[in-house]
N, C-alpha and C. Protein backbone atom coordinates (compact mmCIF):
# COMPACT_ATOMS: atom_id res chain seq x y z
N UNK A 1 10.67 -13.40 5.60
CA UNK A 1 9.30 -13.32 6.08
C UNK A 1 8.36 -13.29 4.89
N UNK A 2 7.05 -13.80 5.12
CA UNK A 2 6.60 -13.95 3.75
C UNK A 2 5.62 -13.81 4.63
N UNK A 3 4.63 -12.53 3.42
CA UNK A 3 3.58 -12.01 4.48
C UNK A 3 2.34 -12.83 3.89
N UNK A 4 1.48 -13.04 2.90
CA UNK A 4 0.70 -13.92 2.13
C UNK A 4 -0.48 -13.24 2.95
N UNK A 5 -1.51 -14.13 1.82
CA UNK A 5 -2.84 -14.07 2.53
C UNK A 5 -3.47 -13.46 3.64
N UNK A 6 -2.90 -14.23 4.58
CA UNK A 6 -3.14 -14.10 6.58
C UNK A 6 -2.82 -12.95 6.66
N UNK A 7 -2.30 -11.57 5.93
CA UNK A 7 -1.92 -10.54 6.58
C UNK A 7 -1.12 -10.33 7.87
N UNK A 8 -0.36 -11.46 8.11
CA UNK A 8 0.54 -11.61 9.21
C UNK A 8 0.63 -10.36 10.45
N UNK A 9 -0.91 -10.41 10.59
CA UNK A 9 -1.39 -9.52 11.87
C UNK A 9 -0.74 -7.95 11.32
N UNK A 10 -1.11 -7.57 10.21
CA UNK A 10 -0.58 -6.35 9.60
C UNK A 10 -0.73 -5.25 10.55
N UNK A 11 -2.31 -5.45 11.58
CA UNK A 11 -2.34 -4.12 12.46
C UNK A 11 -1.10 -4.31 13.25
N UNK A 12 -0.91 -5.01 13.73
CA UNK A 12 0.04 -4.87 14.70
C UNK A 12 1.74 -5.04 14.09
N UNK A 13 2.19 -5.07 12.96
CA UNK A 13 3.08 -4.87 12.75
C UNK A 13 2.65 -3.08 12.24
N UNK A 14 1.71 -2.55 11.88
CA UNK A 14 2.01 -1.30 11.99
C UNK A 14 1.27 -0.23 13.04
N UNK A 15 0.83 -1.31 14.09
CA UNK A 15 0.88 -0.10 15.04
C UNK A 15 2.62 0.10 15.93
N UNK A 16 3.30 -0.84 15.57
CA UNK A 16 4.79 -0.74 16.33
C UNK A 16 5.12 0.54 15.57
N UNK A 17 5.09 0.13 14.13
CA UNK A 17 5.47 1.37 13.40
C UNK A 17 4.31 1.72 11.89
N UNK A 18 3.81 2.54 12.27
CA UNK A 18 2.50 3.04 11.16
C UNK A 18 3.38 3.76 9.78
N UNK A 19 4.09 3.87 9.73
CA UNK A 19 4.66 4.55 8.25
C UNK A 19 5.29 3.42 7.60
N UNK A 20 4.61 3.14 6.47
CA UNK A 20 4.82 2.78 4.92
C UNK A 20 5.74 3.70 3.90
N UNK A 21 6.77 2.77 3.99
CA UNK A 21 7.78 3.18 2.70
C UNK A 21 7.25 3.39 1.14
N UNK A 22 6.43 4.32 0.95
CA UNK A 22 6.47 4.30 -0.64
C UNK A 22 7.91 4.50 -1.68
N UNK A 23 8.15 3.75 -2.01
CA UNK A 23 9.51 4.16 -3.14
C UNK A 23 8.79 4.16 -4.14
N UNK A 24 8.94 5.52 -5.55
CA UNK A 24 9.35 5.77 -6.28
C UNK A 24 9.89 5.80 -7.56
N UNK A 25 11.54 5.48 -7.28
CA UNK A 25 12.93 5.05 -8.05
C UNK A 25 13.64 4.60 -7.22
N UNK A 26 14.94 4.69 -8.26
CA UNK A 26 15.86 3.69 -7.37
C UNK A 26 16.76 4.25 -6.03
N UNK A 27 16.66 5.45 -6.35
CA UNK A 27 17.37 6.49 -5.18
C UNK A 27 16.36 6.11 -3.87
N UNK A 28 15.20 6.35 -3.71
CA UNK A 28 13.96 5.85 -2.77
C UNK A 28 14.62 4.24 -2.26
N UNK A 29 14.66 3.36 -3.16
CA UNK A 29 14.79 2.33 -3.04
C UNK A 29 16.07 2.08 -2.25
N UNK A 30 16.99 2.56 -2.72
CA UNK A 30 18.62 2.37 -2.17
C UNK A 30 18.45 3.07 -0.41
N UNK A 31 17.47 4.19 -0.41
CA UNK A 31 17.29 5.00 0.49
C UNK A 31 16.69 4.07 1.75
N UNK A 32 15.42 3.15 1.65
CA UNK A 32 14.85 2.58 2.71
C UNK A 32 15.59 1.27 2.55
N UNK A 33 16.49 0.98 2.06
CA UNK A 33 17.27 -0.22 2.34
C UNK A 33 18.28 -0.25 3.36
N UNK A 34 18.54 1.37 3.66
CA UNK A 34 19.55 1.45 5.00
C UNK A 34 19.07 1.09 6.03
N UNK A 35 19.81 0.82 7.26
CA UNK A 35 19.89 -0.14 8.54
C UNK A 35 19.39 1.17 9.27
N UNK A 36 18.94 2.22 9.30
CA UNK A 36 18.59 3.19 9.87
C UNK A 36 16.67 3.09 9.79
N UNK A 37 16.44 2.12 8.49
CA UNK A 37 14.91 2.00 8.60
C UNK A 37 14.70 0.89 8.88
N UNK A 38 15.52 -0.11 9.66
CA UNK A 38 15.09 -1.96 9.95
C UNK A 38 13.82 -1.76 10.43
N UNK A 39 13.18 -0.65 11.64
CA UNK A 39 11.61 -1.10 11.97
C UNK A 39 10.57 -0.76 10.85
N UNK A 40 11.20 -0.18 9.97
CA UNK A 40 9.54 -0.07 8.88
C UNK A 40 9.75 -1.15 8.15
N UNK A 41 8.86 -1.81 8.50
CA UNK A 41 8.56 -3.26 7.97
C UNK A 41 7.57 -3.28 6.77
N UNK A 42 7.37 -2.23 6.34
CA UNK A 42 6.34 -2.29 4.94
C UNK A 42 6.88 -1.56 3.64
N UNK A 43 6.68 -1.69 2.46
CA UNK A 43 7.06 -1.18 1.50
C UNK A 43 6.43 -1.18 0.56
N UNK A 44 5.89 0.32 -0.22
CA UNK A 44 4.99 0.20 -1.24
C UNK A 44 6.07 0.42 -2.67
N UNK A 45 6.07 -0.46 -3.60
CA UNK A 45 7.02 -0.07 -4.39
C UNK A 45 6.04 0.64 -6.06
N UNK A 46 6.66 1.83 -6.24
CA UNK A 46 5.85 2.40 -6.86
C UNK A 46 6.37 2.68 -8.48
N UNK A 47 7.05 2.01 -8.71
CA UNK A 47 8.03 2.20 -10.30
C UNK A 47 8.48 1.19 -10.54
N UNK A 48 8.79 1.30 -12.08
CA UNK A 48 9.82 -0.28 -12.15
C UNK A 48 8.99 -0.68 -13.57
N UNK A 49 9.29 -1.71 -14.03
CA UNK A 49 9.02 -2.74 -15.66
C UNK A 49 9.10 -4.01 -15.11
N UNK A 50 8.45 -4.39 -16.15
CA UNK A 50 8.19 -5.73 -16.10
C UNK A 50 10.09 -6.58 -15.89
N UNK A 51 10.92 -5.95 -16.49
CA UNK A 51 12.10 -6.24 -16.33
C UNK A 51 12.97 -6.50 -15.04
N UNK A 52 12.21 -5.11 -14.12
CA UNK A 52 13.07 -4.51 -13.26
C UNK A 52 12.42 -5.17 -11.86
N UNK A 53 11.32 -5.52 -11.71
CA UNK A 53 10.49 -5.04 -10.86
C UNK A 53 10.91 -6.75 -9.93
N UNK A 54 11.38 -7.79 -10.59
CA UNK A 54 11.58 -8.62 -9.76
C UNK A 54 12.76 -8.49 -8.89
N UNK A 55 13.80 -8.26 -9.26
CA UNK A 55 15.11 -7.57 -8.91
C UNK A 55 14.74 -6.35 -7.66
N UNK A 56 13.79 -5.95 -8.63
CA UNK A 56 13.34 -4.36 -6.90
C UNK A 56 13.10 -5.02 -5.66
N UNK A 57 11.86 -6.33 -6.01
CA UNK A 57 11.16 -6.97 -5.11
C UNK A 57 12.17 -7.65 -4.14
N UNK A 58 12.99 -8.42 -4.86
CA UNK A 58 14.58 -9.54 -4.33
C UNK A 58 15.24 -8.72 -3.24
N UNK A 59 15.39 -7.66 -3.62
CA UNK A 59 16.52 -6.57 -2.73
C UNK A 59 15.73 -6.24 -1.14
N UNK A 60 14.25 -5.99 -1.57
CA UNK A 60 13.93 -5.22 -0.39
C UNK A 60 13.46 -6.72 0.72
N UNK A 61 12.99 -7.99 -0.20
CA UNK A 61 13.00 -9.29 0.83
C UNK A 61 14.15 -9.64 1.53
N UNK A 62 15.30 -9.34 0.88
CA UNK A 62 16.70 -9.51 1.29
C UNK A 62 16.71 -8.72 2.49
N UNK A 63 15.96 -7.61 3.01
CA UNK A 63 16.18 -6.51 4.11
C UNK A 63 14.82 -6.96 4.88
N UNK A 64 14.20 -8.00 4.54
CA UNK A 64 12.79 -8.77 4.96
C UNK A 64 12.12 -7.68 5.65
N UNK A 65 11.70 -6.92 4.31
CA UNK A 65 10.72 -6.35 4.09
C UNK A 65 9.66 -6.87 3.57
N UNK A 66 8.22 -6.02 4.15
CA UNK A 66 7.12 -6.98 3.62
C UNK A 66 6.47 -5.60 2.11
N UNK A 67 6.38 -6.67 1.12
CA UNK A 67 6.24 -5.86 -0.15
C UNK A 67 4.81 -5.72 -0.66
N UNK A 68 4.49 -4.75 -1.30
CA UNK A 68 3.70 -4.74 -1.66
C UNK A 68 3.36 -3.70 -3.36
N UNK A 69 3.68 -4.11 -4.25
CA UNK A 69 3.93 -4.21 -5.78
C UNK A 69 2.58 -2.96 -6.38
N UNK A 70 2.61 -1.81 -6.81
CA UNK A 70 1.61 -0.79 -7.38
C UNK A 70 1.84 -1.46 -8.72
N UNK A 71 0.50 -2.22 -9.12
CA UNK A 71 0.41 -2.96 -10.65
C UNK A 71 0.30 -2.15 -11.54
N UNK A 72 -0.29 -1.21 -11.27
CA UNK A 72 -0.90 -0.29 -12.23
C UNK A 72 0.48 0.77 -12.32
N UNK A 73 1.29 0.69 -11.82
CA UNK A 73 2.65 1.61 -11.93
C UNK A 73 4.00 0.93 -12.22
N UNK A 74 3.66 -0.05 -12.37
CA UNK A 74 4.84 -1.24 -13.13
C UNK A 74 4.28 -0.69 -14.68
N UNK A 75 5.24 -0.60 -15.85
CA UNK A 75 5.49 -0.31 -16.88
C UNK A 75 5.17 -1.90 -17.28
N UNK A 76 4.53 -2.27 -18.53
CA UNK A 76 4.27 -3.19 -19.24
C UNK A 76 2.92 -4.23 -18.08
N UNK A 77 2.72 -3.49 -16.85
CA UNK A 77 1.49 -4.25 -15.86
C UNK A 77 0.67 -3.16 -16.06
N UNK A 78 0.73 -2.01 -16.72
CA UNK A 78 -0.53 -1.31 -15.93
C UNK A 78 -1.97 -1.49 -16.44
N UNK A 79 -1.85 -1.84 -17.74
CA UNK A 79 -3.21 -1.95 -18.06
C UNK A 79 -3.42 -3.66 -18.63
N UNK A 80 -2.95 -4.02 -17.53
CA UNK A 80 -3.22 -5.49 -18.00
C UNK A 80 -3.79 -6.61 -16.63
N UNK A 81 -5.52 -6.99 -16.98
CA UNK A 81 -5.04 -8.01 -15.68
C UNK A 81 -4.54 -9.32 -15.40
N UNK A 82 -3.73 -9.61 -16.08
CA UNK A 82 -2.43 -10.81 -15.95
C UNK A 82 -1.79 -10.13 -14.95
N UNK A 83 -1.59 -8.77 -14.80
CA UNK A 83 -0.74 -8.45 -13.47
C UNK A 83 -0.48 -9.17 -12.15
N UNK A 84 -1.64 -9.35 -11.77
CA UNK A 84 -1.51 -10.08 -10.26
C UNK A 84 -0.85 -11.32 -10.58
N UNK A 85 -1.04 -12.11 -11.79
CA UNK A 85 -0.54 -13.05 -12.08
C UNK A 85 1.12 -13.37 -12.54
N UNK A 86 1.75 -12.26 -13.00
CA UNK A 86 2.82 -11.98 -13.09
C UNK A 86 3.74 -11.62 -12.40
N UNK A 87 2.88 -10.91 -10.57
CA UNK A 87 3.79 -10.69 -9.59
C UNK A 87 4.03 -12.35 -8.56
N UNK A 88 2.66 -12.48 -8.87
CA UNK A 88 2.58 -14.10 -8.08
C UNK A 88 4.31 -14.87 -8.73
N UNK A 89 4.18 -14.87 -10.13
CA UNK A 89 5.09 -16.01 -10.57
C UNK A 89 6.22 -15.80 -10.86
N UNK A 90 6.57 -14.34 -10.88
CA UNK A 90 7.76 -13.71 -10.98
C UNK A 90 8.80 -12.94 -10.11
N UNK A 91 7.93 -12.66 -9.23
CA UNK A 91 8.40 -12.05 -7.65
C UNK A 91 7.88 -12.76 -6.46
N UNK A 92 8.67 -12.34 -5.51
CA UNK A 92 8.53 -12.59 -4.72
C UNK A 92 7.53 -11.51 -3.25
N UNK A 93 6.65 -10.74 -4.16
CA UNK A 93 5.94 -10.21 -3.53
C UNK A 93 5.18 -10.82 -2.47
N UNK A 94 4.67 -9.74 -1.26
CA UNK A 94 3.52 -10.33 -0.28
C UNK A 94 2.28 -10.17 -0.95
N UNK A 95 2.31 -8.81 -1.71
CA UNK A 95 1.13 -8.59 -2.64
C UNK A 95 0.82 -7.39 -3.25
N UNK A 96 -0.45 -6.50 -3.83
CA UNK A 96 -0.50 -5.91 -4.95
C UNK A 96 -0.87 -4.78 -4.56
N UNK A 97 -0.75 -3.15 -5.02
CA UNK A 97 -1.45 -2.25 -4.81
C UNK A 97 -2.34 -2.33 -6.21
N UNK A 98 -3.71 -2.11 -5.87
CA UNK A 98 -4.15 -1.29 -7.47
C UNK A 98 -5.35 -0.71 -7.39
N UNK A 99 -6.03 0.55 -8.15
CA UNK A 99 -6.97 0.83 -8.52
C UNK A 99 -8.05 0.03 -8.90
N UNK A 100 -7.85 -1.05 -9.43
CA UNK A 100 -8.59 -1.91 -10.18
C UNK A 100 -9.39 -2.99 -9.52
N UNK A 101 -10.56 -2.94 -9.52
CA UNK A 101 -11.23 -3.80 -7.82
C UNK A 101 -11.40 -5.31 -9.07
N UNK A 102 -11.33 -5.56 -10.01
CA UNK A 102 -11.37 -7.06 -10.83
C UNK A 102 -9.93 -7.55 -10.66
N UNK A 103 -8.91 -6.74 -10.14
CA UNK A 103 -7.59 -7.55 -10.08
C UNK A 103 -7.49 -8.34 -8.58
N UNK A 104 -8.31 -7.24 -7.58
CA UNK A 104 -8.21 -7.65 -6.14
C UNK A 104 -8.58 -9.38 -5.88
N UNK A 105 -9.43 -9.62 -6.76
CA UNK A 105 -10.55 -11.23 -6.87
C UNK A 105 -8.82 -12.16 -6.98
N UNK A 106 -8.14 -11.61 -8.30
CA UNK A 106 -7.49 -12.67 -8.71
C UNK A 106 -6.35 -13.11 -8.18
N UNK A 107 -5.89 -11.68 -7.55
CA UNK A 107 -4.87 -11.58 -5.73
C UNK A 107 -4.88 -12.17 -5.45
N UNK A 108 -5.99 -12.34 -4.30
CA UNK A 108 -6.49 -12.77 -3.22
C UNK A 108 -6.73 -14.55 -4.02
N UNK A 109 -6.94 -15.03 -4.91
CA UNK A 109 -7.30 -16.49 -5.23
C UNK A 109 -5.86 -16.71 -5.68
N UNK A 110 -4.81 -16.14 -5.63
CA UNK A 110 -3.28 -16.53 -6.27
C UNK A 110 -2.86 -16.51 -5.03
N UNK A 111 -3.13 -16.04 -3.77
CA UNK A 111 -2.26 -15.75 -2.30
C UNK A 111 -1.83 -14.80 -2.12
N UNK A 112 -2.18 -13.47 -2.81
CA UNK A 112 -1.50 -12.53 -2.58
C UNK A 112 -2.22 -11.70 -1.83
N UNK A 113 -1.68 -10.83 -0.88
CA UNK A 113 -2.43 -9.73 -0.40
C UNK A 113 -2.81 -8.49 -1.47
N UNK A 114 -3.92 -7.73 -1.00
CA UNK A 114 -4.14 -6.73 -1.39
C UNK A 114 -4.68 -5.56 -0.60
N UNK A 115 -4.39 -4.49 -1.49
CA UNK A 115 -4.60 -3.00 -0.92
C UNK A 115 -4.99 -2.62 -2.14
N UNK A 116 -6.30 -2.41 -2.15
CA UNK A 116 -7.40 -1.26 -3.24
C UNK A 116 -7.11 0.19 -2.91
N UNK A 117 -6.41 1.46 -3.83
CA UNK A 117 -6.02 2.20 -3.73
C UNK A 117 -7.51 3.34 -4.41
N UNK A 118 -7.43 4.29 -3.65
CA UNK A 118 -8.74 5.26 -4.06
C UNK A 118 -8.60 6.77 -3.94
N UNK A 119 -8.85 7.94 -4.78
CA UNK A 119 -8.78 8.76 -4.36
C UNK A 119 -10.23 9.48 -4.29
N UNK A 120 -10.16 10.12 -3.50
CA UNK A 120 -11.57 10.81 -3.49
C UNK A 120 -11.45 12.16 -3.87
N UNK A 121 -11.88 12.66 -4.77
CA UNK A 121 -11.82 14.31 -5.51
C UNK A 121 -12.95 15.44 -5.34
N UNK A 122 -13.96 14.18 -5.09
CA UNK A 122 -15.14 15.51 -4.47
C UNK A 122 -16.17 14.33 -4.10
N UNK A 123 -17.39 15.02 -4.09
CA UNK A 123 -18.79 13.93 -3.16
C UNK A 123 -18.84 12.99 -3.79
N UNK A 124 -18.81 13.16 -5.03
CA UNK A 124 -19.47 11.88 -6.28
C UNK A 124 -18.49 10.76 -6.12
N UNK A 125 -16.85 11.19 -5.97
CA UNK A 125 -16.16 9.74 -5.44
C UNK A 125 -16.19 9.13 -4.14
N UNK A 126 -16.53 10.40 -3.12
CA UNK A 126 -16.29 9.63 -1.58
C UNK A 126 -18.06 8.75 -1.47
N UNK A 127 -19.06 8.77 -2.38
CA UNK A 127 -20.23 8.67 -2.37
C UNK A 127 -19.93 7.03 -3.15
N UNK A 128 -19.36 6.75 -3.85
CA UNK A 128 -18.98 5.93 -5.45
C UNK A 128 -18.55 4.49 -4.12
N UNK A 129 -17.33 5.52 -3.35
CA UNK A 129 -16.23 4.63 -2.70
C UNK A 129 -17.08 3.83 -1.60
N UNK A 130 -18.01 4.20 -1.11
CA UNK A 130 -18.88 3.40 -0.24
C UNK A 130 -19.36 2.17 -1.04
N UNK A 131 -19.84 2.22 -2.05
CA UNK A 131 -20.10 1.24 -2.82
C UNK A 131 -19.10 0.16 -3.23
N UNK A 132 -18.00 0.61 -3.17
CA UNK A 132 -17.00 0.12 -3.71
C UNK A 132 -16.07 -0.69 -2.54
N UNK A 133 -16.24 0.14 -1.95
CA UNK A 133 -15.56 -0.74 -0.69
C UNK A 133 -16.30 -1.94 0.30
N UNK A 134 -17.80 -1.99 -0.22
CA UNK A 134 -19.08 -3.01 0.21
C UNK A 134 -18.33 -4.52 -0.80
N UNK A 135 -18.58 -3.96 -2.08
CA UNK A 135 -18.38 -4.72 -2.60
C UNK A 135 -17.18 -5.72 -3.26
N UNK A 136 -16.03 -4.62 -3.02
CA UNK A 136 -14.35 -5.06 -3.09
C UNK A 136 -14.10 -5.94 -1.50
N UNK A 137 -13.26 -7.03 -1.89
CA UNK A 137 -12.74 -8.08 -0.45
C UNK A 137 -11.07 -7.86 -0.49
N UNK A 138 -10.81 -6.13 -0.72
CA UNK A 138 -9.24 -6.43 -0.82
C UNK A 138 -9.26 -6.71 1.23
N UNK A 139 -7.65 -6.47 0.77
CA UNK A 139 -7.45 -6.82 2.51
C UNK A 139 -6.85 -5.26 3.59
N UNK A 140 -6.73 -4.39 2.55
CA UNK A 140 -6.93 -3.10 3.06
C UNK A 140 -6.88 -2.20 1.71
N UNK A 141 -7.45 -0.66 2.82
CA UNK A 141 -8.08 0.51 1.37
C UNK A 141 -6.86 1.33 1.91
N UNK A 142 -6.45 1.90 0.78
CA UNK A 142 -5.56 3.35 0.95
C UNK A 142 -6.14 4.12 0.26
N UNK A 143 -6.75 5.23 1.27
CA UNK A 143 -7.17 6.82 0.64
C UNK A 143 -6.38 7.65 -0.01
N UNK A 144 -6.59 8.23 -0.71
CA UNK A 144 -5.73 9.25 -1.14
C UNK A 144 -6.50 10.59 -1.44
N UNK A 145 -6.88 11.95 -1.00
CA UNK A 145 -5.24 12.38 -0.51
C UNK A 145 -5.42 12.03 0.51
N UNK A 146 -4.24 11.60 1.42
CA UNK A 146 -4.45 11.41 2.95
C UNK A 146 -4.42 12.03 4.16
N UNK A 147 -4.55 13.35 3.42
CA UNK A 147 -4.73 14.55 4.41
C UNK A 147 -6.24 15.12 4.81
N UNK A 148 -6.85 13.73 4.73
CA UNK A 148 -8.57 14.46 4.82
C UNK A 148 -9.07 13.80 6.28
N UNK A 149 -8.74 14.33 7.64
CA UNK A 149 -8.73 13.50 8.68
C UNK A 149 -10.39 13.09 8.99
N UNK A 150 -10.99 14.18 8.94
CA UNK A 150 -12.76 13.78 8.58
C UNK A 150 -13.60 12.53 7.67
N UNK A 151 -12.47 13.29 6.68
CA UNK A 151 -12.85 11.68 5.70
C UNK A 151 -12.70 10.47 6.20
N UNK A 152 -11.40 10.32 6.70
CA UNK A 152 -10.85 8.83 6.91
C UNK A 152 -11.12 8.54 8.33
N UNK A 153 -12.45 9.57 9.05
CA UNK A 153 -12.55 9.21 10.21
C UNK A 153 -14.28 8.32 10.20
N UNK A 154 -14.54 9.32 8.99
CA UNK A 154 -15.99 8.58 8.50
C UNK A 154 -15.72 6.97 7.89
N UNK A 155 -14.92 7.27 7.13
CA UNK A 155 -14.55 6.01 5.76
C UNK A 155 -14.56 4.75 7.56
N UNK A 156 -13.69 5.48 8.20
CA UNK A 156 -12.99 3.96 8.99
C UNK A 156 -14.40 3.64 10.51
N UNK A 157 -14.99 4.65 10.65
CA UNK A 157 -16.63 4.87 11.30
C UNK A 157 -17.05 2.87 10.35
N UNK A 158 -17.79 3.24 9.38
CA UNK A 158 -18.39 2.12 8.92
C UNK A 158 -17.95 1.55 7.75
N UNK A 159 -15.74 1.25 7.70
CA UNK A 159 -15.80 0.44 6.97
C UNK A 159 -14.97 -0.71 8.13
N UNK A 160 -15.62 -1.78 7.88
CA UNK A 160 -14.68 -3.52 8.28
C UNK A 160 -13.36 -3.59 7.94
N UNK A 161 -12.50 -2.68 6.76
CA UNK A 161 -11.22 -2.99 6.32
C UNK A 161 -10.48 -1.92 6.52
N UNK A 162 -9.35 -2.47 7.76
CA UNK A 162 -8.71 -1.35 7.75
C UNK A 162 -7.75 -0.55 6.70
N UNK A 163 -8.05 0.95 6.91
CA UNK A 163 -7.52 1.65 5.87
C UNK A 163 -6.08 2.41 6.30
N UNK A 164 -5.82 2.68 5.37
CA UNK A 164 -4.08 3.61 5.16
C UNK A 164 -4.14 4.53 4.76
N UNK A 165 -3.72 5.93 4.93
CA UNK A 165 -3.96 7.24 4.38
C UNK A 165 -2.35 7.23 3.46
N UNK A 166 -2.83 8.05 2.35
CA UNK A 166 -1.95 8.21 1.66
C UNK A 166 -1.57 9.66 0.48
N UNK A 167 -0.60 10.38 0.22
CA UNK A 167 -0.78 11.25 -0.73
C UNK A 167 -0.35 12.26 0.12
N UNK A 168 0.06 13.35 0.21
CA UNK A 168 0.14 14.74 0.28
C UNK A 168 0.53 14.66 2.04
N UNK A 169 1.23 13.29 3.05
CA UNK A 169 1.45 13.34 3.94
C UNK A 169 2.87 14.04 4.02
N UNK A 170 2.76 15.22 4.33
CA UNK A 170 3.93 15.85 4.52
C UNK A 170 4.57 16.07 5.78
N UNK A 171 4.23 16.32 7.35
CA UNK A 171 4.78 16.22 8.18
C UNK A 171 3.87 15.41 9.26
N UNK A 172 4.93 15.19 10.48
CA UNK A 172 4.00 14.34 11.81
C UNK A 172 2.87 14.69 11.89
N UNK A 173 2.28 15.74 11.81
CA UNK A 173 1.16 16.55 11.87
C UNK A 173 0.44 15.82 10.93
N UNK A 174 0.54 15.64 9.77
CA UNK A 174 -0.33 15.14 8.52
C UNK A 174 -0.54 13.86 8.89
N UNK A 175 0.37 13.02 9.39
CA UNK A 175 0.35 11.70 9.61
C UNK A 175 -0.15 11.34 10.76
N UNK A 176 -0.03 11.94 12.02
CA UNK A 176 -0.41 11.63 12.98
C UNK A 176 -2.08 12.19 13.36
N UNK A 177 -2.45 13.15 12.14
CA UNK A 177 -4.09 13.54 12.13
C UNK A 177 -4.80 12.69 11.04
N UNK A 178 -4.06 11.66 10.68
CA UNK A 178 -4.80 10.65 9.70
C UNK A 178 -4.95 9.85 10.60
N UNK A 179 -3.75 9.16 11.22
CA UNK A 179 -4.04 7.85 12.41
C UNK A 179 -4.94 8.03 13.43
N UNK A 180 -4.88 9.77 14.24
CA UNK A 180 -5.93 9.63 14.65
C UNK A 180 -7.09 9.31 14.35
N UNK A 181 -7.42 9.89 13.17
CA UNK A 181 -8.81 9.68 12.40
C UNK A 181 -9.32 8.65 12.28
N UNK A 182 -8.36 7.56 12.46
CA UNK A 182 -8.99 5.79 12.27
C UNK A 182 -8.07 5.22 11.14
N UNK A 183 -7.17 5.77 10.82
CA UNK A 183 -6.19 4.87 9.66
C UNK A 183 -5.23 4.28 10.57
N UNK A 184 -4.63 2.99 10.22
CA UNK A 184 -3.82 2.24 10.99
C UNK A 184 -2.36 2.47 10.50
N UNK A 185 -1.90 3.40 9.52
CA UNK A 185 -0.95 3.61 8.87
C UNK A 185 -0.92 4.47 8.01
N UNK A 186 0.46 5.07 7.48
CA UNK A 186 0.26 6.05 6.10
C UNK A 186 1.53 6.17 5.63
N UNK A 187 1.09 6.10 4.22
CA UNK A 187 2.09 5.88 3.49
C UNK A 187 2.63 7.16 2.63
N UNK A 188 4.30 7.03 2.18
CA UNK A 188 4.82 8.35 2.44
C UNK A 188 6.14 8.01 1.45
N UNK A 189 5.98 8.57 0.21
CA UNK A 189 7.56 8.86 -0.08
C UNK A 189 8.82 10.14 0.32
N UNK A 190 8.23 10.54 1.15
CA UNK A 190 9.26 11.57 1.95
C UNK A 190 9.92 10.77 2.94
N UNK A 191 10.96 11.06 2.68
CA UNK A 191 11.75 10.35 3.96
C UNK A 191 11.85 10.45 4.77
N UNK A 192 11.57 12.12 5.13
CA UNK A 192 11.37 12.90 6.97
C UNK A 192 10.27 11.90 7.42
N UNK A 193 9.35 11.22 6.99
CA UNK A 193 8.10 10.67 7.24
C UNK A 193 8.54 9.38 7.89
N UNK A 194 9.64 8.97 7.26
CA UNK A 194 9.84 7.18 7.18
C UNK A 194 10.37 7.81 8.67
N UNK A 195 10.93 8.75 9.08
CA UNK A 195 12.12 8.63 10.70
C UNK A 195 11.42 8.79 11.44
N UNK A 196 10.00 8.62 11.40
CA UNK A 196 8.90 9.38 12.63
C UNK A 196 9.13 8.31 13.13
C-alpha cells in the first residue's frame, strides 16, 4: 500500500482504528510487527541513521504498514533540509514527521505526506501555533503533550487540518479524552495503547 500525497482517506483509516504506532528502537519495532497489531495501519518511526532507517522503513511496508519517518530524529537527518529528500529517494516512506514547517513545502512537492509536529509549553506557543498552522500546508498537525483535551478541542474548533494528539498518552482515558476533543488519532509508544 503506498499511502502518498492523497492521504489515502487517512480519516477513515483511523477512525477504524485511531492509535498510531510510535516506535522508538528496535524492540518497539520488532514489537508492532506482530500479527496481533495487523489493524493499526499507521506507524510513526522515531529512531534510526541515515544507515538504518531504510531497512526500518522495508520491514514495516513488508507488514503494509503506512509510514511515516520523524526527520528530525533520524541521526545524520536532523538538522538538515535534504531530509525530505533523502526519505523520498531512499525509502520507501508514505511520508515525514517534523518540527520544521520549510521541510513540509519540500514533502509535499516530492509526494510525500506530512505531519507538522508541535508542542505547546505555555500561551506564547499555543498563541505562535495559530500562526503557524495558517500558514504551514502540512497534511496533518500532531500536538504534543497530548493530554490537553481543551487544547486540542480549541486547536481542532478552527483548524481545517486534522490533528493527532501525541506525548504523555498513557491510558484509554488519555486517548479517548483527546479523540473526544476533536483529534482523529493519537499517537503512542506504549504498547497497552496500540491493543485499545
Amino acid at each position: 500500500m503506498r499511502f502518498g500525497r492523497d492521504m489515502l482517506n487517512i480519516r477513515e483509516i483511523l477512525y477504524e482504528n485511531p492509535v498510531i504506532m510510535a516506535i522508538k528502537d528496535g524492540k518497539d519495532l520488532r514489537e508492532c510487527l506482530k500479527e496481533e497489531y495487523i489493524d493499526n495501519k499507521v506507524v510513526f518511526v522515531l529512531f534510526g541513521n541515515i544507515e538504518t532507517i531504510p531497512t526500518i522503513v522495508k520491514k514495516l511496508k513488508n507488514k503494509d504498514k503506512i509510514v511515516f519517518v520523524h526527520e528530525n530524529l533520524v541521526e545524520g537527518l536532523s538538522s538538515s533540509h535534504y531530509s525530505p529528500n533523502f526519505i523520498k529517494k531512499y525509502t520507501d516512506a508514505d511520508g515525514i514527521i517534523t518540527t520544521r514547517a520549510q521541510n513540509i513545502y519540500e514533502a509535499r512537492r516530492l509526494g510525500l505526506s506530512t505531519v507538522f509536529r508541535f508542542f505547546i509549553l505555555d500561551s506564547l506557543s499555543y498563541e505562535s501555533i495559530k500562526e503557524t498552522i495558517k500558514s504551514t500546508s502540512a497534511d496533518l498537525f500532531e500536538v504534543l503533550p497530548g493530554i490537553m483535551p481543551q487544547i486540542i478541542g480549541e486547536i481542532a474548533s478552527w483548524s481545517q487540518v486534522p490533528l493527532i494528539a501525541g506525548g504523555l498518552i498513557r491510558d484509554k482515558a488519555d486517548a479517548m479524552g483527546a479523540i473526544g476533543a476533536g483529534a482523529i488519532g493519537v499517537s503512542s509508544s506504549n504498547t497497552k495503547i496500540w491493543k485499545m
